[in-house]
N, C-alpha and C. Protein backbone atom coordinates (compact mmCIF):
# COMPACT_ATOMS: atom_id res chain seq x y z
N UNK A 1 54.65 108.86 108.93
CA UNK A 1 55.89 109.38 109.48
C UNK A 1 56.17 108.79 110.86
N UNK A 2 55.21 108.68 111.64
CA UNK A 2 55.13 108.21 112.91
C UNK A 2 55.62 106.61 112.76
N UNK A 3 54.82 105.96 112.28
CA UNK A 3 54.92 103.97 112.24
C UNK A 3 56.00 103.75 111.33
N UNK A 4 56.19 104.79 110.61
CA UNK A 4 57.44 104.08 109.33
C UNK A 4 58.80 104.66 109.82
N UNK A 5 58.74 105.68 110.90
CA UNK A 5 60.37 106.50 111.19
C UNK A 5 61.43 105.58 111.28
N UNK A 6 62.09 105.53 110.50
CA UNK A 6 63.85 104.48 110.82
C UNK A 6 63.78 103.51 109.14
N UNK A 7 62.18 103.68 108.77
CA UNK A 7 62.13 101.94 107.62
C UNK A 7 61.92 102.96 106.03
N UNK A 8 61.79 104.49 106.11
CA UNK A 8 61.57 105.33 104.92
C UNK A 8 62.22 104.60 104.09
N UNK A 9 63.00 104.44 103.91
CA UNK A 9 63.89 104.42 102.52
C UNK A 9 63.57 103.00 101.78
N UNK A 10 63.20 101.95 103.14
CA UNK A 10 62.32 100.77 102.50
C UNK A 10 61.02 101.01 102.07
N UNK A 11 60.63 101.67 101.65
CA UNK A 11 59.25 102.32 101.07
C UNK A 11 58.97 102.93 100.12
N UNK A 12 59.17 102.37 98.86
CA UNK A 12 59.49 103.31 97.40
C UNK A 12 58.34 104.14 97.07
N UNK A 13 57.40 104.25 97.62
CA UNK A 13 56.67 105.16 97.80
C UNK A 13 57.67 106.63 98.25
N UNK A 14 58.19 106.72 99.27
CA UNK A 14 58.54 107.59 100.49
C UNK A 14 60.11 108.09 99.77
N UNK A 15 60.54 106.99 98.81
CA UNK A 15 62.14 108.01 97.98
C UNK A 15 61.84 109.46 97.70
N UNK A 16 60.44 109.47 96.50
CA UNK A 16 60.75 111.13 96.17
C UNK A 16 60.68 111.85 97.05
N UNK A 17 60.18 111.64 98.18
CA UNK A 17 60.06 112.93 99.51
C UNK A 17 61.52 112.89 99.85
N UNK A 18 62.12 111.65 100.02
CA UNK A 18 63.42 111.44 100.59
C UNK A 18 64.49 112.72 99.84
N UNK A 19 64.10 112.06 98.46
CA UNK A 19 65.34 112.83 97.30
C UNK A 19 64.84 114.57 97.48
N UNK A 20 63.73 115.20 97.89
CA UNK A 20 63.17 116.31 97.83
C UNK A 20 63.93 117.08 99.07
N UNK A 21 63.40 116.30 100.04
CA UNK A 21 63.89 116.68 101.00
C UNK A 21 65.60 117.40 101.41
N UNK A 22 66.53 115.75 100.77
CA UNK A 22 67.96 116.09 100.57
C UNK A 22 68.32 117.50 99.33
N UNK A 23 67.70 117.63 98.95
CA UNK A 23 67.77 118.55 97.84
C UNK A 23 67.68 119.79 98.21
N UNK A 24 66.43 119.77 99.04
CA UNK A 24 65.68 121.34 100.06
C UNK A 24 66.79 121.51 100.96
N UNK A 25 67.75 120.26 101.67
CA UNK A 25 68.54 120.40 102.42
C UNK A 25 70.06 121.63 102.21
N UNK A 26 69.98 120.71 100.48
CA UNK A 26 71.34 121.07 100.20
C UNK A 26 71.30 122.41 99.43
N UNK A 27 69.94 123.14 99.10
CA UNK A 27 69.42 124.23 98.73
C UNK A 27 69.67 125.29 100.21
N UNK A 28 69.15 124.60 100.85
CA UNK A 28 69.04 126.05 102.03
C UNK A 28 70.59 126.43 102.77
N UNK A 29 71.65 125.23 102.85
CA UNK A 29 72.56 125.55 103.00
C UNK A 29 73.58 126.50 102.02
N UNK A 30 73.25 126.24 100.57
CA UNK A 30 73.82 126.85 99.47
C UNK A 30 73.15 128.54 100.14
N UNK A 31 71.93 128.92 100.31
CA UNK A 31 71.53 130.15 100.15
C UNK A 31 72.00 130.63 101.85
N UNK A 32 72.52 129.90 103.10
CA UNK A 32 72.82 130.19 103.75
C UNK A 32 71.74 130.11 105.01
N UNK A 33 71.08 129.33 104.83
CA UNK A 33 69.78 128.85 105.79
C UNK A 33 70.65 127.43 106.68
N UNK A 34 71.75 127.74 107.00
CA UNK A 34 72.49 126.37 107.67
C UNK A 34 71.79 125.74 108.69
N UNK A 35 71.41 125.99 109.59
CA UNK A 35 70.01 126.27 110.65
C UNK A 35 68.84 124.72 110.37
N UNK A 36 69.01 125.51 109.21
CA UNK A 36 67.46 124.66 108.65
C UNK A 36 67.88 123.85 107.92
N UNK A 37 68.99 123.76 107.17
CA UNK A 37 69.67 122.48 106.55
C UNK A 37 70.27 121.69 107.13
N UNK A 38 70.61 121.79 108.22
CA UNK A 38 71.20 120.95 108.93
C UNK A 38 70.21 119.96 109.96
N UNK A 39 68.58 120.93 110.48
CA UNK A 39 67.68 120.38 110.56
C UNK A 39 67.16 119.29 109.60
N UNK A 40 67.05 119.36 108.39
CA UNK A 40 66.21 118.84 107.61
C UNK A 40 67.50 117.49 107.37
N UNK A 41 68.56 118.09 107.58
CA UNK A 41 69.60 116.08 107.29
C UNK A 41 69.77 115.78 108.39
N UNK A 42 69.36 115.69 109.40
CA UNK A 42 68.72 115.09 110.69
C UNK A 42 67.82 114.76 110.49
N UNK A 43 67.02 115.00 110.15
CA UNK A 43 65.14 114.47 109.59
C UNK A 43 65.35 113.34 108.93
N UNK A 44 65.94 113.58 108.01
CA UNK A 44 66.66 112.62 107.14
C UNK A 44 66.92 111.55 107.67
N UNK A 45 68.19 111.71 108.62
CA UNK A 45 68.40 110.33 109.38
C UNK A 45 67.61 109.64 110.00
N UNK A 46 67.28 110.20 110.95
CA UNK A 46 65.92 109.64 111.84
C UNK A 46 65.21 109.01 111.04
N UNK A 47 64.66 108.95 109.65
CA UNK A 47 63.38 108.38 109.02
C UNK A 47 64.28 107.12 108.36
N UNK A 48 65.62 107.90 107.91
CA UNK A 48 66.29 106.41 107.52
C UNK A 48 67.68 106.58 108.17
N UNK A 49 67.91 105.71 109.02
CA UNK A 49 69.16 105.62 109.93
C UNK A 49 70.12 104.88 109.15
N UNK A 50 69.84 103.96 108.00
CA UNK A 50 71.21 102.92 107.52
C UNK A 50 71.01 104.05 106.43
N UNK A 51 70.59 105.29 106.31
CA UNK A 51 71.50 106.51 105.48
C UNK A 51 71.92 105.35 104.03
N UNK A 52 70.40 105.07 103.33
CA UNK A 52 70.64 104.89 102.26
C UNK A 52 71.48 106.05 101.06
N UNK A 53 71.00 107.30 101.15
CA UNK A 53 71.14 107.95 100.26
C UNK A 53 72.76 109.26 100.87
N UNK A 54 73.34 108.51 101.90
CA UNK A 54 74.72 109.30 101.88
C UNK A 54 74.08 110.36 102.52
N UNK A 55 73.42 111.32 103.41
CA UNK A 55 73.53 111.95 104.15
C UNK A 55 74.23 112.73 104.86
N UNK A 56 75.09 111.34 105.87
CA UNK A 56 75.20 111.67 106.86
C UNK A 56 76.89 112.37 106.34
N UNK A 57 77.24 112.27 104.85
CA UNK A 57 78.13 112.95 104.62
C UNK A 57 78.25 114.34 104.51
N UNK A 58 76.74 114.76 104.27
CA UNK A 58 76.68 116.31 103.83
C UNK A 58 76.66 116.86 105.12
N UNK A 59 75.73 115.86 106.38
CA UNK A 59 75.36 116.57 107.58
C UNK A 59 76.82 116.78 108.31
N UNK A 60 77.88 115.66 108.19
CA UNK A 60 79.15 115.72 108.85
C UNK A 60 79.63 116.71 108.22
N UNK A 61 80.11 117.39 107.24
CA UNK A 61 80.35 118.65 106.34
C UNK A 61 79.79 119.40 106.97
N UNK A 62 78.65 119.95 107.05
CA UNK A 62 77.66 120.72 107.85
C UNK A 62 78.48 121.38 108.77
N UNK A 63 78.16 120.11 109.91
CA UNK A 63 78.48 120.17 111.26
C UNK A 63 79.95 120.72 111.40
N UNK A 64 81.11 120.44 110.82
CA UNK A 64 82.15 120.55 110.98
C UNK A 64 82.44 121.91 110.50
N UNK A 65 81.57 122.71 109.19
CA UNK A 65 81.80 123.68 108.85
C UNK A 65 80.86 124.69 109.89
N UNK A 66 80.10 124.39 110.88
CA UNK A 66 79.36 125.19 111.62
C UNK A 66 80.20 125.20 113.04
N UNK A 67 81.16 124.01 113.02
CA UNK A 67 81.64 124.30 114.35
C UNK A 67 81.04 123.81 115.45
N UNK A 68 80.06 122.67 115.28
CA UNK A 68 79.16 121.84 116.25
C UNK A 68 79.94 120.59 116.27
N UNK A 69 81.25 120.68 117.08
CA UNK A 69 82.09 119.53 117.09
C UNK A 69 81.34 118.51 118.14
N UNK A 70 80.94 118.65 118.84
CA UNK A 70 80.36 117.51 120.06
C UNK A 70 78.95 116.62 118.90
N UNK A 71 78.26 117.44 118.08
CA UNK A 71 77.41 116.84 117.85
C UNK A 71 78.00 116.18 116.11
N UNK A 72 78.55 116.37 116.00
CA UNK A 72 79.92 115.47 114.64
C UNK A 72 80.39 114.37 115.54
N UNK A 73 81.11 114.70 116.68
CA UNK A 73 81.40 113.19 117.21
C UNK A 73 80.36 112.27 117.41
N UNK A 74 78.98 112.35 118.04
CA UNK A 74 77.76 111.82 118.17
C UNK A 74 77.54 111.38 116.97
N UNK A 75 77.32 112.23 115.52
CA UNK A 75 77.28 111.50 114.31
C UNK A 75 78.57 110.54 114.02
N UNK A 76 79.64 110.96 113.86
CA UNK A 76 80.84 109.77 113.97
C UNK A 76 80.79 108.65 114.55
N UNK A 77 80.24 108.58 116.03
CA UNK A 77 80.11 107.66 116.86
C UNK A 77 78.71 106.69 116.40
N UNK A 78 78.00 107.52 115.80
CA UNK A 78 76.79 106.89 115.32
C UNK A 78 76.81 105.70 113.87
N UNK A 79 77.66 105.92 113.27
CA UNK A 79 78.47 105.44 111.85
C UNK A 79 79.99 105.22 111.75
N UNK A 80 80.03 104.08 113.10
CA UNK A 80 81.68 104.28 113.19
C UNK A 80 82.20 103.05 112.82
N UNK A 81 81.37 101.92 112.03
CA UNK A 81 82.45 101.35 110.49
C UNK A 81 82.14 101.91 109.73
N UNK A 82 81.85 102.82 109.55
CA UNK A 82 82.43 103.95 108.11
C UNK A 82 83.60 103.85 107.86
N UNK A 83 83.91 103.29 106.28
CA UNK A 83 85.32 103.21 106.24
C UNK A 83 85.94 103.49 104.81
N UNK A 84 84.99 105.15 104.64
CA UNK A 84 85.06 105.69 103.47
C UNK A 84 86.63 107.17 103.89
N UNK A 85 86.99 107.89 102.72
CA UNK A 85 87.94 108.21 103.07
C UNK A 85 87.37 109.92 103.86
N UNK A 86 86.08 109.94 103.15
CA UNK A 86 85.52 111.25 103.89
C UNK A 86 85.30 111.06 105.26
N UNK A 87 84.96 109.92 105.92
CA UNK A 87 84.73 109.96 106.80
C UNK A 87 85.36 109.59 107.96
N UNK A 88 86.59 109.04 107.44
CA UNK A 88 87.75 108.60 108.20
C UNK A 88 88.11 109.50 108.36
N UNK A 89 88.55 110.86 107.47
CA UNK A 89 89.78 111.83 107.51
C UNK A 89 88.89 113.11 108.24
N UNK A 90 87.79 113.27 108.21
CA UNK A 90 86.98 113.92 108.61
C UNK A 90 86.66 113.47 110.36
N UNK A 91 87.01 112.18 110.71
CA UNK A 91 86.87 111.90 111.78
C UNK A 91 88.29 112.53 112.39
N UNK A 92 89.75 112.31 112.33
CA UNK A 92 90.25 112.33 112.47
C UNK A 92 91.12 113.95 112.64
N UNK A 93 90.23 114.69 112.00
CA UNK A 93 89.90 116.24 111.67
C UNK A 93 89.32 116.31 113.02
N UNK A 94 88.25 116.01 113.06
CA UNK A 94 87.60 116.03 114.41
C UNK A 94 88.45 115.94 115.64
N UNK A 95 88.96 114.83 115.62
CA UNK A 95 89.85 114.35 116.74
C UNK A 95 90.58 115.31 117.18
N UNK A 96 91.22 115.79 115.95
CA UNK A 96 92.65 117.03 116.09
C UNK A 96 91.88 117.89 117.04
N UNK A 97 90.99 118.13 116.35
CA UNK A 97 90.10 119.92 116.80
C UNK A 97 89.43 119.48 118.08
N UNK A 98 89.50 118.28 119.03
CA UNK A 98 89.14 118.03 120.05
C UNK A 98 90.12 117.81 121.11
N UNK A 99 91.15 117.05 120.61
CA UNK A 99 92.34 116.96 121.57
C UNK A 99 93.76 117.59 121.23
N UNK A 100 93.89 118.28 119.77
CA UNK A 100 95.34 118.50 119.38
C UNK A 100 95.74 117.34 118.61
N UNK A 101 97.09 116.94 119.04
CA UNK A 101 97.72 116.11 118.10
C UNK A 101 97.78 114.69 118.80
N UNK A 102 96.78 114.47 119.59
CA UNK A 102 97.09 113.48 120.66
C UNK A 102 97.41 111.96 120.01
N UNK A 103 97.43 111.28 120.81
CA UNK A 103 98.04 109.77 120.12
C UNK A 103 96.61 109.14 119.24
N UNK A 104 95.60 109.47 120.08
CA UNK A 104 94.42 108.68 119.57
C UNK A 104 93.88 109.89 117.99
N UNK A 105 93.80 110.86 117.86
CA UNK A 105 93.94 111.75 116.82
C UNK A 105 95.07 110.85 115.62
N UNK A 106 96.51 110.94 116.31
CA UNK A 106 97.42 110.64 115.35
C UNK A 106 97.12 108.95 115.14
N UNK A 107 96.47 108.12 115.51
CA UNK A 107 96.37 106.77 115.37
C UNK A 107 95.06 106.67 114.10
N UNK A 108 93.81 107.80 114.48
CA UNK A 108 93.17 107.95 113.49
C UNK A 108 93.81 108.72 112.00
N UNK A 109 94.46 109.56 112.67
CA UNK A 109 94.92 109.41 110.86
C UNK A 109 95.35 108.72 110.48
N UNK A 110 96.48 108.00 111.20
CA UNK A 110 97.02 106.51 110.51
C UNK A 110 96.13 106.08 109.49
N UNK A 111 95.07 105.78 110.22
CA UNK A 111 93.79 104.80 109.45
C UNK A 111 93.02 105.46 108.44
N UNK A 112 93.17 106.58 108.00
CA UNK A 112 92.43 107.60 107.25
C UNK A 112 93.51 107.13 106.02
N UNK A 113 94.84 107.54 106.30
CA UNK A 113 96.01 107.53 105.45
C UNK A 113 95.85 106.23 104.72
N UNK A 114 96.16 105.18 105.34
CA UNK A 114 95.84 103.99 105.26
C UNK A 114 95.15 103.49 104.27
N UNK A 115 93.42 104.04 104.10
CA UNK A 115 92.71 103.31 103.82
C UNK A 115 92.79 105.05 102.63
N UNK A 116 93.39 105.91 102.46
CA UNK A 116 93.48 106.31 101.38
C UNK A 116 94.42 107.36 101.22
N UNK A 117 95.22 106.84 100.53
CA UNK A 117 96.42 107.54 100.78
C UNK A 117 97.08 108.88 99.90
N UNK A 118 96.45 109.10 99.28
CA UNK A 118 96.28 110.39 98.30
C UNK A 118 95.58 111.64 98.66
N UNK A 119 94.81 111.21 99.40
CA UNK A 119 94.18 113.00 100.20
C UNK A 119 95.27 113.34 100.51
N UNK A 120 96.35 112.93 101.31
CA UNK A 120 97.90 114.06 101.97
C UNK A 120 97.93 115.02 100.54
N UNK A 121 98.52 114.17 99.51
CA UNK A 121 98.80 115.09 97.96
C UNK A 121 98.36 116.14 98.60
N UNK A 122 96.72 116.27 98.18
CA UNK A 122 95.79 117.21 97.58
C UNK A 122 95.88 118.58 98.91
N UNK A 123 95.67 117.86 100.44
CA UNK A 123 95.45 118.95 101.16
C UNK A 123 96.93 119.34 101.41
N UNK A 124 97.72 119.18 101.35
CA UNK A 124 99.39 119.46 101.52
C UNK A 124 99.73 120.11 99.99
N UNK A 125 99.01 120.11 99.02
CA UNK A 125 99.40 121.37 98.01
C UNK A 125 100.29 120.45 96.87
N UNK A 126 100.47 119.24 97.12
CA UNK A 126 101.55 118.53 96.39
C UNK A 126 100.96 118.20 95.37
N UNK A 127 99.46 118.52 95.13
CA UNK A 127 98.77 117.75 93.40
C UNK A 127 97.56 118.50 93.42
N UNK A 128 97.92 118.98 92.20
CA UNK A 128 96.60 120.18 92.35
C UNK A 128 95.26 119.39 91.28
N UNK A 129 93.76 119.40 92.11
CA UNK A 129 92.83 118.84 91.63
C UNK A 129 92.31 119.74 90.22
N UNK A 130 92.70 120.88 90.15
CA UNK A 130 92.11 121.23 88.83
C UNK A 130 92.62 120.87 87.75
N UNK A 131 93.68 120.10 87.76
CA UNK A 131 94.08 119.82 86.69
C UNK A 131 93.18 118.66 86.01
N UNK A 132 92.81 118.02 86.74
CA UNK A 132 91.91 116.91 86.63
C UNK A 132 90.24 117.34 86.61
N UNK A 133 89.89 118.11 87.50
CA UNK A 133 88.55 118.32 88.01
C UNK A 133 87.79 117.68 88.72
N UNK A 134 86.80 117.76 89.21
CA UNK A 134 86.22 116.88 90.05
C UNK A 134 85.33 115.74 89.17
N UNK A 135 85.62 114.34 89.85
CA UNK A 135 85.66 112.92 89.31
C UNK A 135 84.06 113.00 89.40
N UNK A 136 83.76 112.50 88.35
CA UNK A 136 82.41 112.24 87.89
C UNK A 136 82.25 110.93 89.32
N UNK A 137 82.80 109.55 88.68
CA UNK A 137 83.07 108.62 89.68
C UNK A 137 83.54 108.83 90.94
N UNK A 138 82.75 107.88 91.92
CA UNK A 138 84.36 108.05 92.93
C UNK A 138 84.47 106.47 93.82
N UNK A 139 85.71 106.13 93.78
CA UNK A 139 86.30 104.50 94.22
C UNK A 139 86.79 104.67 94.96
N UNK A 140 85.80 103.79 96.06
CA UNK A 140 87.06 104.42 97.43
C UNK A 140 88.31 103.37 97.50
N UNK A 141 88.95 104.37 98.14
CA UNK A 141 90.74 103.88 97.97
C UNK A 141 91.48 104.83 96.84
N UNK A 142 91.14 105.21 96.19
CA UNK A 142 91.57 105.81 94.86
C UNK A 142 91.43 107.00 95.56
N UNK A 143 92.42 107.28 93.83
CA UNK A 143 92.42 109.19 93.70
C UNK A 143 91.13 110.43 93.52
N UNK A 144 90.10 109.36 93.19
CA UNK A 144 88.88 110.18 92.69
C UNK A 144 88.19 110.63 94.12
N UNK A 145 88.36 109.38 95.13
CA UNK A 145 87.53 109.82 96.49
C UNK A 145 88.63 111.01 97.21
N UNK A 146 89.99 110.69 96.96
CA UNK A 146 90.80 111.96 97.35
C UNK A 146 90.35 113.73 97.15
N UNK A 147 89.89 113.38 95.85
CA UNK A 147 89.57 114.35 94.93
C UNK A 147 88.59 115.01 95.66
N UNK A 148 87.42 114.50 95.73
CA UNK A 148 86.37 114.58 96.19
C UNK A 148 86.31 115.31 97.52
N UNK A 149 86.94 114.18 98.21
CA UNK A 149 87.11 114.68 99.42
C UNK A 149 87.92 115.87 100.17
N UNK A 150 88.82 116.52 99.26
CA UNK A 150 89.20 117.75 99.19
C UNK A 150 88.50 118.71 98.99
N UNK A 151 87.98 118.62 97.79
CA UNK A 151 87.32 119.51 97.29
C UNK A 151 85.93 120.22 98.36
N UNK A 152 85.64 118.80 99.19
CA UNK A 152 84.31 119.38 100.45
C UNK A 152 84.89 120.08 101.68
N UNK A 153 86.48 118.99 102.04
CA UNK A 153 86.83 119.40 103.25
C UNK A 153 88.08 120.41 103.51
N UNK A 154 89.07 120.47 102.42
CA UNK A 154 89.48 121.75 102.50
C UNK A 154 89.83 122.82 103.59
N UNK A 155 88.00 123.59 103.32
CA UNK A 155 88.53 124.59 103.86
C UNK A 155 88.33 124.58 105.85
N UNK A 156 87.87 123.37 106.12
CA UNK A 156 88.09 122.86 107.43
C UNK A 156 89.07 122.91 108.05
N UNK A 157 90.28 121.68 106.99
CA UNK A 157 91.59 121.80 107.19
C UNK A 157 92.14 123.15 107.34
N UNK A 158 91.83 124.37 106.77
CA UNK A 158 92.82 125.48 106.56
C UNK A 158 92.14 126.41 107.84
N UNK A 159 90.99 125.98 108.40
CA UNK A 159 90.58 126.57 109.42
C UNK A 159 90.82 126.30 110.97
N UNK A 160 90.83 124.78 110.90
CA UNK A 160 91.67 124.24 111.68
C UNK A 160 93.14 124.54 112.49
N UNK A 161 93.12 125.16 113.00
CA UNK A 161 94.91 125.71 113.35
C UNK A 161 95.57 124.41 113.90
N UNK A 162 96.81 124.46 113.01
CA UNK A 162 97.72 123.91 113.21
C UNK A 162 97.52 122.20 112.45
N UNK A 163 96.01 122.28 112.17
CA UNK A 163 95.50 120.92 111.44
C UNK A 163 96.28 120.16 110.03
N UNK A 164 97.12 120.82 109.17
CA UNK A 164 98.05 120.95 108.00
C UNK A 164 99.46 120.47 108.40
N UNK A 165 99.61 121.43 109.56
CA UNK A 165 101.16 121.14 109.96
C UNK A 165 101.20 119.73 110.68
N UNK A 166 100.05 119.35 111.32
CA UNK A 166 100.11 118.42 112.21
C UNK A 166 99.96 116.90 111.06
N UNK A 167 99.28 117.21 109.97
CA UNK A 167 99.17 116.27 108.34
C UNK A 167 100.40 115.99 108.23
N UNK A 168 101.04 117.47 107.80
CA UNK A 168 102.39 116.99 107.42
C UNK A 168 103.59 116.53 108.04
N UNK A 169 103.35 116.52 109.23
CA UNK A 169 104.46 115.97 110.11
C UNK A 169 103.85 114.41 110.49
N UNK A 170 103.03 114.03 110.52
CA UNK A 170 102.29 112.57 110.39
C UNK A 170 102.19 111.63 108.85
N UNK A 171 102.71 112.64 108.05
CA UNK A 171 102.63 111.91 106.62
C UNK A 171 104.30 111.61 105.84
N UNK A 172 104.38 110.28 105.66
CA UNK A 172 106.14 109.77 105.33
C UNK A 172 106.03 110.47 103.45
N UNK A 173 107.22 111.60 103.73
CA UNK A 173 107.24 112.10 102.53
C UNK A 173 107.34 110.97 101.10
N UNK A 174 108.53 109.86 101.60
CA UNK A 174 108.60 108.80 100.40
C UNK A 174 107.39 108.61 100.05
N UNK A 175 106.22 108.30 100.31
CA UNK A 175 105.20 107.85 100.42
C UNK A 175 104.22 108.68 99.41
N UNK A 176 104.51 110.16 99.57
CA UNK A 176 103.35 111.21 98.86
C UNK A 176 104.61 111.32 97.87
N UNK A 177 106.01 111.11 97.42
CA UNK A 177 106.69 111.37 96.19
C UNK A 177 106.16 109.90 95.27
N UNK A 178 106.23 108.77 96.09
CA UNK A 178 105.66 107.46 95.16
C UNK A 178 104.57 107.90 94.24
N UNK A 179 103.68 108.49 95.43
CA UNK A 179 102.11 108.77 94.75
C UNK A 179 102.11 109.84 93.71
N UNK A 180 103.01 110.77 93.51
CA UNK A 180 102.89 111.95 93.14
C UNK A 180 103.65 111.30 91.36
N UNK A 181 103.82 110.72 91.60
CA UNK A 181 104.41 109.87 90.24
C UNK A 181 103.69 108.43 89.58
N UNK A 182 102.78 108.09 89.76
CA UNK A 182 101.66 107.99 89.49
C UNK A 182 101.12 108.13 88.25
């Protein structure tokens, strides 16, 4: 643990602890041990920092649903060509809930929107995911990572004050009627 911290995941020996571990993670948060799940996907990172196994998505979820915004930006800042749609729109979530609607907030959603443009639908109420269910797959750019990514972040957005209204006044309606026809 000591000589290998940062190279775990290069060590196929060291996966099943890896996969055990993320599992124990995502167990103790389900039963409400957030505390200790959020400990243990920190552990996580530290042993493997290029976050072979997606992590740092559950820990940003975590964090954002615990309300540890300073230490979400530190993870953001830590993985910032991430240029998936969870983690763009989730950054940009952040932003809001740090400055409001400021220019650099509204410039990051740009780039969230941008690079996937179907989350507006889903969190703006305009396409409802059950009709579909949640995507076995998921392609980023597409509707499936939209999907997805609703389905985790949600209830952030609705906790967020003013985080929805500030979506929908940043999002060109032509744009979500194109998509909505599809």
């Amino acid at each position: 643990f000591t000589e290998e911290a940062g190279n775990f995941w290069g060590i196929l020996e060291t996966r099943p602890y890896m996969r055990a571990c993320e599992g124990l993670a995502s167990s103790l948060w389900v039963l409400g041990e957030r505390g200790q799940a959020i400990a243990h996907y920190r552990r996580l990172l530290e042993l493997n920092p290029n976050d072979n196994q997606g992590v740092r998505y559950e820990l940003a979820g975590c964090l954002l649903d615990e309300g540890l915004d300073e230490e979400l930006g530190e993870l953001l800042g830590q993985y910032e060509e991430e240029a998936s749609a969870f983690w763009l729109y989730t950054r940009a979530l952040w932003r809001f809930r740090m400055e409001g609607a400021s220019e650099q907030a509204t410039t990051e959603l740009e780039e969230a929107t941008a690079t996937n443009p179907y989350v507006p639908l889903y969190l703006l109420g305009r396409k409802n995911f059950l009709a579909q269910g949640l995507p076995e797959l998921i392609g980023l750019g597409d509707e499936s990572e939209a999907v997805s990514y609703f389905a985790r972040a949600l209830p952030e957005w609705l906790r967020t004050r003013g985080a929805v209204e500030w979506l929908r006044e940043n999002t060109e309606v032509e744009s979500l009627a194109e998509l909505q026809q599809e």
